[in-house]
N, C-alpha and C. Protein backbone atom coordinates (compact mmCIF):
# COMPACT_ATOMS: atom_id res chain seq x y z
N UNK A 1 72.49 133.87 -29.38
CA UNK A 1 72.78 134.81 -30.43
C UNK A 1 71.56 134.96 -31.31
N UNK A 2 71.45 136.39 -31.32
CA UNK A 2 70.03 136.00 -32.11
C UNK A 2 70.76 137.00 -34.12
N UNK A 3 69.93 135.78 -35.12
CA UNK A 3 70.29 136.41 -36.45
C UNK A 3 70.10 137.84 -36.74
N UNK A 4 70.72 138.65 -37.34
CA UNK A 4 70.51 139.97 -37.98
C UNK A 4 70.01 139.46 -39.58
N UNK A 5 69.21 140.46 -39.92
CA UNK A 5 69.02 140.17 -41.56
C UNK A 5 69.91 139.48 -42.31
N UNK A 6 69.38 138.40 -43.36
CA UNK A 6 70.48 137.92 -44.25
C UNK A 6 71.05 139.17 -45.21
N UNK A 7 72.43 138.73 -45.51
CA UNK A 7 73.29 139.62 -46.00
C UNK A 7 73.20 138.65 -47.45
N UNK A 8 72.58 139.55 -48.66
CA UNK A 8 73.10 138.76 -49.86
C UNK A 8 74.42 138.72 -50.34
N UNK A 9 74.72 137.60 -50.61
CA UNK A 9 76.07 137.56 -52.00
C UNK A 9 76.01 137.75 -53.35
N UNK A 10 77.27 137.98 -54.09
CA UNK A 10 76.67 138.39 -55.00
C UNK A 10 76.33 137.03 -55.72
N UNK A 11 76.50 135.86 -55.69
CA UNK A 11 76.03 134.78 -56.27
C UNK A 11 74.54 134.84 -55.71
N UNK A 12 73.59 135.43 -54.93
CA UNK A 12 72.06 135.84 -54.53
C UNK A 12 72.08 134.86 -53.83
N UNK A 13 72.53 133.99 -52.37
CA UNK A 13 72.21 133.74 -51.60
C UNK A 13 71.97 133.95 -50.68
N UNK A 14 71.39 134.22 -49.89
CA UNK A 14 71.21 135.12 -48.41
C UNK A 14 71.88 134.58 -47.33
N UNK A 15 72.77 134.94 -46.42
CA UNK A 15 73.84 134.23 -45.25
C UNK A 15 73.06 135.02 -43.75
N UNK A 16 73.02 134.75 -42.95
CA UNK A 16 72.05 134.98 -42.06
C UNK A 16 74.28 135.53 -41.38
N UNK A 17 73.90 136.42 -40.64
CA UNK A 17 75.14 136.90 -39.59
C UNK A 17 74.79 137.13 -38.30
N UNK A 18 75.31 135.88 -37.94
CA UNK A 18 74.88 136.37 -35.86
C UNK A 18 76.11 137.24 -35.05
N UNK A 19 75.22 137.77 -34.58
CA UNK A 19 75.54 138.78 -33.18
C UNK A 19 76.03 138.55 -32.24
N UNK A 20 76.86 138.76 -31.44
CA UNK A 20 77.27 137.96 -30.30
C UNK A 20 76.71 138.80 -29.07
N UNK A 21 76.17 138.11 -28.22
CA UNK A 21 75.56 138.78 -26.97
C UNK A 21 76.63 139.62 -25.79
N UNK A 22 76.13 140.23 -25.42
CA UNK A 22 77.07 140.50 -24.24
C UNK A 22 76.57 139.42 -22.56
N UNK A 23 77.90 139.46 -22.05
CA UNK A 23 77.51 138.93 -20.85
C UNK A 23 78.14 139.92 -19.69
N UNK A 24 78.03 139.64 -18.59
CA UNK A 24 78.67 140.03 -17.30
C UNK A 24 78.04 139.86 -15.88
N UNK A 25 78.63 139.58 -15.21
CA UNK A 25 78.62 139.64 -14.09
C UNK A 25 79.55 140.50 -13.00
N UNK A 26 78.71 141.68 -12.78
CA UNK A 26 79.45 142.45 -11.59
C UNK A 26 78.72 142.80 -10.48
N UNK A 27 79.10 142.83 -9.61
CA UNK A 27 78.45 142.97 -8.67
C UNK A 27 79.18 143.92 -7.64
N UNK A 28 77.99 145.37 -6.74
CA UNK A 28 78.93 145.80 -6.33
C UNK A 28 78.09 146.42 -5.02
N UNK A 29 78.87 146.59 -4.14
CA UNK A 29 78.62 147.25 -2.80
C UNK A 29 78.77 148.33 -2.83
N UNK A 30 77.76 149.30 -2.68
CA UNK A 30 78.13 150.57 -2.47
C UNK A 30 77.35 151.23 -1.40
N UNK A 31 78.02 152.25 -0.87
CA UNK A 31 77.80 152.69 0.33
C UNK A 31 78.08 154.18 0.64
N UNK A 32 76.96 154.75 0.83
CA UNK A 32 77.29 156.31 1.14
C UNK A 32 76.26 156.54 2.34
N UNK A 33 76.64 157.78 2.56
CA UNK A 33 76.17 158.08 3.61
C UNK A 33 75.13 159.34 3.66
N UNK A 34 74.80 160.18 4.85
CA UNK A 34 73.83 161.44 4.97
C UNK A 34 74.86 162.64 4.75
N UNK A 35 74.16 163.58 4.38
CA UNK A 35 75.41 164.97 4.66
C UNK A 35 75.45 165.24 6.47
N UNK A 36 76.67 165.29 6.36
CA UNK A 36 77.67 165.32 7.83
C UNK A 36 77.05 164.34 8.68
N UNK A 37 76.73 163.26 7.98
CA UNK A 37 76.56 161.93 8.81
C UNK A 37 75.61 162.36 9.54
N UNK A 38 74.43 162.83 9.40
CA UNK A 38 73.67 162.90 10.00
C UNK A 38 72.56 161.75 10.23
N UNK A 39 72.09 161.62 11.53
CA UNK A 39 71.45 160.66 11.93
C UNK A 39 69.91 161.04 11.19
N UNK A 40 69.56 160.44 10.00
CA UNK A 40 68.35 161.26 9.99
C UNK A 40 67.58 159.90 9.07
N UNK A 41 67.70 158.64 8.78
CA UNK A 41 66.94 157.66 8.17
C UNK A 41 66.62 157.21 9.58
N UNK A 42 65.12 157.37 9.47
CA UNK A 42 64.42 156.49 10.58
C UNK A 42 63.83 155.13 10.18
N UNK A 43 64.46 154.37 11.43
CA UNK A 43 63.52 152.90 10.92
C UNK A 43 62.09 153.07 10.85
N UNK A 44 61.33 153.75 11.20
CA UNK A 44 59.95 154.21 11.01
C UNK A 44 59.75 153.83 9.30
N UNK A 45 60.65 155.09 8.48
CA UNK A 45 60.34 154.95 7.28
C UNK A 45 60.98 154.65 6.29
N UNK A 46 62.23 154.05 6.54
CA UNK A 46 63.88 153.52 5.94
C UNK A 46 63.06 152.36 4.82
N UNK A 47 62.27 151.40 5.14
CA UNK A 47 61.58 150.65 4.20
C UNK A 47 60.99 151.27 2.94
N UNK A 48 60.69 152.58 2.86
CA UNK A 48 59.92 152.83 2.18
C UNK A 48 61.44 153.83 1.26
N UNK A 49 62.07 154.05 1.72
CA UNK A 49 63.47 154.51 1.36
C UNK A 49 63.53 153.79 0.41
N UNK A 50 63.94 152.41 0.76
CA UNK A 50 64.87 151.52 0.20
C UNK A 50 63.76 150.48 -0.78
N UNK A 51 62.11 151.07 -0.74
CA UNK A 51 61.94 150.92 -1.98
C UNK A 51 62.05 151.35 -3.15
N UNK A 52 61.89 152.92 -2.45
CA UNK A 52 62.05 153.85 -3.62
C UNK A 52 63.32 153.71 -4.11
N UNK A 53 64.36 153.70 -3.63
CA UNK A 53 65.58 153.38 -4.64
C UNK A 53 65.53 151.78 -5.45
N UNK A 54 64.95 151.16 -4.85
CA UNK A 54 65.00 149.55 -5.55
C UNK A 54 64.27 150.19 -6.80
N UNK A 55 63.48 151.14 -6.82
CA UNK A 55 62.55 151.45 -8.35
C UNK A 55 63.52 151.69 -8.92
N UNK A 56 64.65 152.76 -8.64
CA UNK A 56 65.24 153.19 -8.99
C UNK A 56 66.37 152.51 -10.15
N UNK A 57 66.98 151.67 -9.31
CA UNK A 57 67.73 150.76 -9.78
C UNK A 57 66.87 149.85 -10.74
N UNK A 58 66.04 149.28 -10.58
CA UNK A 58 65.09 148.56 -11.79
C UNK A 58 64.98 149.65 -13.25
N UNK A 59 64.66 150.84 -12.79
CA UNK A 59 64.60 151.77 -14.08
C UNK A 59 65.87 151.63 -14.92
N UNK A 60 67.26 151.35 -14.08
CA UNK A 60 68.43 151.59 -14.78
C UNK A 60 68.79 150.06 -15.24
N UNK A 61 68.12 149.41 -15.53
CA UNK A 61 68.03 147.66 -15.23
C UNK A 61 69.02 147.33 -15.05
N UNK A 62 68.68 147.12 -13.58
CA UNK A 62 70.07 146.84 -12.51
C UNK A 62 69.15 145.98 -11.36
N UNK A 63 69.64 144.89 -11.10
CA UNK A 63 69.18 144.27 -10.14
C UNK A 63 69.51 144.58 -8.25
N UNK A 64 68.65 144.65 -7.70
CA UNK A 64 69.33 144.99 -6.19
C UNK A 64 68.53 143.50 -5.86
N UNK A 65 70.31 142.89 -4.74
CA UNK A 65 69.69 141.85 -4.14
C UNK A 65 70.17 142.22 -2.67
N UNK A 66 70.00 143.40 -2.31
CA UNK A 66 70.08 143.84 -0.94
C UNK A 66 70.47 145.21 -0.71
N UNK A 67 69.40 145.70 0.37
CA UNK A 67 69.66 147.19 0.76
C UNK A 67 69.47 146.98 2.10
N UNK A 68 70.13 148.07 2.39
CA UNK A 68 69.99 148.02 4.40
C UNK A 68 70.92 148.95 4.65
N UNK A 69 70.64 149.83 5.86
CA UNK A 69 71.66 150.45 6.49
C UNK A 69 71.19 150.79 8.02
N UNK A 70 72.24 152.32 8.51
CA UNK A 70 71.35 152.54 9.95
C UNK A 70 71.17 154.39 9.15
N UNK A 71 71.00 154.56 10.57
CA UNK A 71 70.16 156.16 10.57
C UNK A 71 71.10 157.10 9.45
N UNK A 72 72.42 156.60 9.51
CA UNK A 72 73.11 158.06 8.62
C UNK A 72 74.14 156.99 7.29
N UNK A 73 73.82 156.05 7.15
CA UNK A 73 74.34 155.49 5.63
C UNK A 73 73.74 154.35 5.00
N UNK A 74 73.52 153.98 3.95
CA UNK A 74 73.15 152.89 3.33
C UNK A 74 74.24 152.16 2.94
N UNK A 75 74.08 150.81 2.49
CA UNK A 75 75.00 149.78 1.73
C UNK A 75 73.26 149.35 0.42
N UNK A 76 74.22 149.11 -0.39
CA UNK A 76 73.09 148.56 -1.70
C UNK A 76 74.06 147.49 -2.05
N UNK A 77 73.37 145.94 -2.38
CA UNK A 77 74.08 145.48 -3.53
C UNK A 77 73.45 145.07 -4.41
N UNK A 78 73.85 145.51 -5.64
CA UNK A 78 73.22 145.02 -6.96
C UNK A 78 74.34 144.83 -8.08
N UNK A 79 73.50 144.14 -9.16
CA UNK A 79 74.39 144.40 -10.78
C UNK A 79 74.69 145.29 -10.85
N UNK A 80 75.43 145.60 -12.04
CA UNK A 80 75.72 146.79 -12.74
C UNK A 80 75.68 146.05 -14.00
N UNK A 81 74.05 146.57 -14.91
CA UNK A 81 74.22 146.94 -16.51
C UNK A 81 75.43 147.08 -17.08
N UNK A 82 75.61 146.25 -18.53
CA UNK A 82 76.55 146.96 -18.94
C UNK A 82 76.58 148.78 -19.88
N UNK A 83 75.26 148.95 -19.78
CA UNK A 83 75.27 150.42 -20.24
C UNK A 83 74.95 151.64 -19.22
N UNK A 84 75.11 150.79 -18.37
CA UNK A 84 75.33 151.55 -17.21
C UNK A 84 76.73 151.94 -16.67
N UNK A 85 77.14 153.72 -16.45
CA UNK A 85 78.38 153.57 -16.18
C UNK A 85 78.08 153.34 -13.87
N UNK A 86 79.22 153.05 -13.79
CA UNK A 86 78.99 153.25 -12.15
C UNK A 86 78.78 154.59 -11.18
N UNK A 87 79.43 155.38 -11.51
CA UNK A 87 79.40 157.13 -11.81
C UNK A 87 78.20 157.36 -11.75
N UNK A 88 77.45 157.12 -13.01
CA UNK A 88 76.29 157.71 -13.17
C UNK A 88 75.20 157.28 -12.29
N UNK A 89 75.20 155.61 -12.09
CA UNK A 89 74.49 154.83 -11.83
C UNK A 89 74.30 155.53 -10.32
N UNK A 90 75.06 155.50 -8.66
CA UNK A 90 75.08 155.78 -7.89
C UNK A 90 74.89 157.75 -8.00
N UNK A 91 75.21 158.21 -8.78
CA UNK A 91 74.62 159.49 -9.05
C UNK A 91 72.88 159.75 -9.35
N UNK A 92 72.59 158.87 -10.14
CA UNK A 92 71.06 158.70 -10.45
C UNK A 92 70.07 158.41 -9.04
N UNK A 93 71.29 157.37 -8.11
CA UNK A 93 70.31 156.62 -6.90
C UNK A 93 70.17 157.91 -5.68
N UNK A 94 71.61 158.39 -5.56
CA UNK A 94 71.47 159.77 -4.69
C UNK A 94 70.37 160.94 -4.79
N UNK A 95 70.78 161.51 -6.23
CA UNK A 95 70.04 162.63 -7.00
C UNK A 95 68.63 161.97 -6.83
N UNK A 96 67.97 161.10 -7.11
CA UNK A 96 66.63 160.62 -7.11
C UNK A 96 65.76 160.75 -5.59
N UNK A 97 66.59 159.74 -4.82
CA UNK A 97 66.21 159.68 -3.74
C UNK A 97 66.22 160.86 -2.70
N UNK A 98 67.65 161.53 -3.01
CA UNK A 98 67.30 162.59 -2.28
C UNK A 98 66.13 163.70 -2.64
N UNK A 99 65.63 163.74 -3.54
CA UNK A 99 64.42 164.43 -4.13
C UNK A 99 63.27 164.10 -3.71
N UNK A 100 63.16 163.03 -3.92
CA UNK A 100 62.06 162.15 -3.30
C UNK A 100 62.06 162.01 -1.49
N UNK A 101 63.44 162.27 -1.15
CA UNK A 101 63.12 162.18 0.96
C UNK A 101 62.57 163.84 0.91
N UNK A 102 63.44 164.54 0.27
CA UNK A 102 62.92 166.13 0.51
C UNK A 102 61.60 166.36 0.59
N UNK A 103 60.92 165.68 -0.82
CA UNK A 103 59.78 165.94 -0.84
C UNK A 103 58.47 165.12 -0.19
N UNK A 104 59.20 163.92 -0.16
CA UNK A 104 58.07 163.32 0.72
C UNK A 104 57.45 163.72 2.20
N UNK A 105 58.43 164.55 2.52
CA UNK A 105 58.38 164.89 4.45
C UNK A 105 58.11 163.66 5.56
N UNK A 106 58.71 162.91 5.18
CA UNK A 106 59.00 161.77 5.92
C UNK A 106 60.49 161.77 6.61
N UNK A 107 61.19 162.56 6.12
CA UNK A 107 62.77 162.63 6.38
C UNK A 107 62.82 164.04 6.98
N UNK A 108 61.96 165.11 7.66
CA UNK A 108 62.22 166.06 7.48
C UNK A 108 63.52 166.97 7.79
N UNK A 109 64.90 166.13 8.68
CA UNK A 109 66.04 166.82 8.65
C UNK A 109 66.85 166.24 7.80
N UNK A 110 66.27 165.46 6.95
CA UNK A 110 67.69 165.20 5.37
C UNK A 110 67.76 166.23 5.15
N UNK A 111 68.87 166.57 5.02
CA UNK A 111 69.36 167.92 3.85
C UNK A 111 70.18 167.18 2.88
N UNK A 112 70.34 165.93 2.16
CA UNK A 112 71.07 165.48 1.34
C UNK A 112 72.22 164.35 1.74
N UNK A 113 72.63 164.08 0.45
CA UNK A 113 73.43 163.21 0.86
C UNK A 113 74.87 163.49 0.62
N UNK A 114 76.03 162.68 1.60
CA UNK A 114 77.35 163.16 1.59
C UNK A 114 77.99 163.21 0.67
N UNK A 115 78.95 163.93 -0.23
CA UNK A 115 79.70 163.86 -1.26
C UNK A 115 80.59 162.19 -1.51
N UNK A 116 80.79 161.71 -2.35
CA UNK A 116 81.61 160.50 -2.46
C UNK A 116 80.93 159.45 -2.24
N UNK A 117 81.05 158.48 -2.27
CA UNK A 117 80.13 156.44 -2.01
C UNK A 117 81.53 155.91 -1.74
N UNK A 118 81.67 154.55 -1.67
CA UNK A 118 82.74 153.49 -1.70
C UNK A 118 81.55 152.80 -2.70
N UNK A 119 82.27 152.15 -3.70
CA UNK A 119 81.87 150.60 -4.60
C UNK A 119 82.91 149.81 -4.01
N UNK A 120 82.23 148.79 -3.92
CA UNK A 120 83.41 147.44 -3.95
C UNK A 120 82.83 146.31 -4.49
N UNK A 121 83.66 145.46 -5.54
CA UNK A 121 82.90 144.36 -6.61
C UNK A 121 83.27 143.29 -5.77
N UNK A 122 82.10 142.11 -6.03
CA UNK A 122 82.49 140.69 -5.65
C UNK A 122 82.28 140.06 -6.87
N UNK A 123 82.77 138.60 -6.02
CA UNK A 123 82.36 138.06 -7.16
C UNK A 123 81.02 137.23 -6.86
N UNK A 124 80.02 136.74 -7.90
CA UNK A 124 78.73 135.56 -7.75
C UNK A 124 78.63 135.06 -6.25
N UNK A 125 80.28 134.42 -6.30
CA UNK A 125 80.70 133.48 -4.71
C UNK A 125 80.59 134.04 -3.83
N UNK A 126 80.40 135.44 -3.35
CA UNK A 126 79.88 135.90 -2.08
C UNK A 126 78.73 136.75 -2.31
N UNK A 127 78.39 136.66 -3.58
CA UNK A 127 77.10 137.51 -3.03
C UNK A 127 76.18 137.33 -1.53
N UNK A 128 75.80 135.81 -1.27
CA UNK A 128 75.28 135.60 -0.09
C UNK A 128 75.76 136.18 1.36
N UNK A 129 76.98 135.70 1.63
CA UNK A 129 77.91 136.26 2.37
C UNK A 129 77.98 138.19 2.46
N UNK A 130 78.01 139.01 0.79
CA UNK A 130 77.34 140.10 1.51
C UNK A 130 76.10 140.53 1.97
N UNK A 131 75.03 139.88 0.82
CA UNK A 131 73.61 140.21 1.51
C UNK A 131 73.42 139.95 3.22
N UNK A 132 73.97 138.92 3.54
CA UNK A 132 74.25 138.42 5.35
C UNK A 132 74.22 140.30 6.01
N UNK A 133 75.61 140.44 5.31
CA UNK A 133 76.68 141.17 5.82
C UNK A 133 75.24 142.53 6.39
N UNK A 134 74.95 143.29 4.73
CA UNK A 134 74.42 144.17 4.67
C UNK A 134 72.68 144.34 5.79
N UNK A 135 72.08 142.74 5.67
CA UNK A 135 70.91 142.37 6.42
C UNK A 135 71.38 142.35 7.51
N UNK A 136 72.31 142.24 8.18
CA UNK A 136 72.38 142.89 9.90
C UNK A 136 73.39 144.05 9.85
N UNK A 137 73.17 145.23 9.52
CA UNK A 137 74.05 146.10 9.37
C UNK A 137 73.56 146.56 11.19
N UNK A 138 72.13 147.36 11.08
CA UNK A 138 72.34 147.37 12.41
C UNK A 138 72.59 146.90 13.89
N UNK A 139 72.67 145.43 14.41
CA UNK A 139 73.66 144.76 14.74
C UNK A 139 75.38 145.04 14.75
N UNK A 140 75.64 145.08 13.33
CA UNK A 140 76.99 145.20 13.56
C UNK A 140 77.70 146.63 14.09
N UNK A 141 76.66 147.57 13.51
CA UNK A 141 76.62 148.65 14.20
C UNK A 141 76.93 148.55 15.57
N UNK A 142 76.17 147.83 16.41
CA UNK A 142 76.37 148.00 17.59
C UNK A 142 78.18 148.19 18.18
N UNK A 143 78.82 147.40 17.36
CA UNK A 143 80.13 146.71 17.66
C UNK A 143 81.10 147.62 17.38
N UNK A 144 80.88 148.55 15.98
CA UNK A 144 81.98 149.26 15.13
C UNK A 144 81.33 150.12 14.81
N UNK A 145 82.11 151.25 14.57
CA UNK A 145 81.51 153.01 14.07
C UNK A 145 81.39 152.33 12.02
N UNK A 146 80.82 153.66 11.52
CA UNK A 146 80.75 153.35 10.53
C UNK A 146 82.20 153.94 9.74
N UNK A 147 82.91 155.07 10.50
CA UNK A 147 84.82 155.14 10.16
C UNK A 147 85.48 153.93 10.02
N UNK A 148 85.24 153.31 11.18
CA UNK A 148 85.99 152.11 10.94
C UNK A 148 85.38 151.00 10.13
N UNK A 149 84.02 150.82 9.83
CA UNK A 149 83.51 149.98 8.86
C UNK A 149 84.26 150.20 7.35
N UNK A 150 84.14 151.34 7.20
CA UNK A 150 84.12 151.82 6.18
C UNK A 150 85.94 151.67 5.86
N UNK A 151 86.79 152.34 6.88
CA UNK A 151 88.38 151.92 6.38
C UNK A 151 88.61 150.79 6.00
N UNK A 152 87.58 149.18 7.19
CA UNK A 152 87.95 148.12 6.72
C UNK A 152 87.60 147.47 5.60
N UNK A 153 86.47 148.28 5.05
CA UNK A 153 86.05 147.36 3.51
C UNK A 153 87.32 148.30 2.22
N UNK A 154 87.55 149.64 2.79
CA UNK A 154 87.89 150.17 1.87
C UNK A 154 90.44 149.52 1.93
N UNK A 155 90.50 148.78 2.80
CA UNK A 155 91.52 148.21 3.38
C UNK A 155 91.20 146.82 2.90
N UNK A 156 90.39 146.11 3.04
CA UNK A 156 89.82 144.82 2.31
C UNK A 156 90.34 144.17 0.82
N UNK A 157 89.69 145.86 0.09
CA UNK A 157 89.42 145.89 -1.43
C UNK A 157 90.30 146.53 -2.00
N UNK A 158 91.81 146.70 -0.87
CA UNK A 158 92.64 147.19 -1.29
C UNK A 158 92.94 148.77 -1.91
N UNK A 159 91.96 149.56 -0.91
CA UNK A 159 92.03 150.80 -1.72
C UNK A 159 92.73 152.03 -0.93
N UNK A 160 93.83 152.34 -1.79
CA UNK A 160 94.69 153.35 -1.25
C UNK A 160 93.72 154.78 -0.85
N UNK A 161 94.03 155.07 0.65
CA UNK A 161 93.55 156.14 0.71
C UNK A 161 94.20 157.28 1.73
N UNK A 162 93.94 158.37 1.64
CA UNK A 162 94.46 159.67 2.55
C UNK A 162 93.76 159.42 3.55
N UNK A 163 93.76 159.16 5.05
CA UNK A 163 93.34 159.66 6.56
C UNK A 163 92.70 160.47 6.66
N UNK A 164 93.08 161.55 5.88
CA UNK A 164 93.44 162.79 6.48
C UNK A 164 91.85 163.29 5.94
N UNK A 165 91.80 162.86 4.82
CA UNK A 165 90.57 163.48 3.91
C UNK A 165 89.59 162.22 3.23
N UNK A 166 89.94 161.13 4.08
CA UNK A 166 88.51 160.21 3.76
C UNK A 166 87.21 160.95 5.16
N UNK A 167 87.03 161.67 5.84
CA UNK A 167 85.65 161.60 6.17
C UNK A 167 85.99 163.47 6.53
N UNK A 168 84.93 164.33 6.00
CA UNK A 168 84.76 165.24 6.51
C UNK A 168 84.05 165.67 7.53
């Protein structure tokens, strides 16, 4: 806690008034994809992707302790600031990056990215367990589409959803 100015009384003593800090810990997985899932992050230049968003996230001081995906989605996990809303936060990483693949010409059939993400929070206790998860994404790829990846984290974390209109 750090002191704010002393506050006089009126007897003229000065009382020092502490602040109370904020804390938190959240942590969250999020995951979106290309517009119409298009295959278009090449491992060629996906590193250089997933620095430019790590800037990204540092600007919003937000920690990433893992990025990875395959050709048509990412997974990120990092903090979430508390003056950071989540909304905005994954709005800032899209909007940025996709500006930056357009213009770099390294991506040249991105046309953007898909409407919607999944978040999903852990807690401290698995962070490791997802970084694993997210560091062999392509591997697991091999095994499961990213439909069904995606129902089972979003089935996991308990999140009610329509069939019909989770993937366009």
């Amino acid at each position: 806690m750090y002191p704010v100015p002393p506050k006089k009384l009126t007897v003229g003593i000065p009382v020092p008034i502490l602040q109370a800090m904020s804390y938190r810990q959240i942590l969250y997985q999020i995951v979106f994809c290309t517009k119409y899932r298009n295959p278009v992050i090449t491992d060629i230049h996906c590193e250089e992707l997933y620095k430019y968003i790590w800037g990204v996230i540092k600007n919003k001081k937000c920690t990433l302790f893992r990025i990875n995906g395959i050709e048509d989605h990412i997974h990120i996990l990092s903090d979430l600031h508390p003056s950071v809303a989540l909304a905005d936060f994954v709005k800032e990483i899209k909007v940025a990056s996709s500006l930056w693949m357009k213009a770099s010409g390294l991506f040249p059939d991105f046309e953007g990215w898909a409407e919607g993400y999944g978040a999903f929070t852990y807690s401290i206790k698995e962070r490791d367990r997802v970084i694993n998860y997210i560091k062999k994404q392509k591997e697991h790829h091999r095994n499961i589409t990213f439909n069904d990846e995606y129902k089972n984290l979003l089935d996991e974390h308990g999140v009610a959803y329509d069939e019909n209109h989770l993937f366009p």
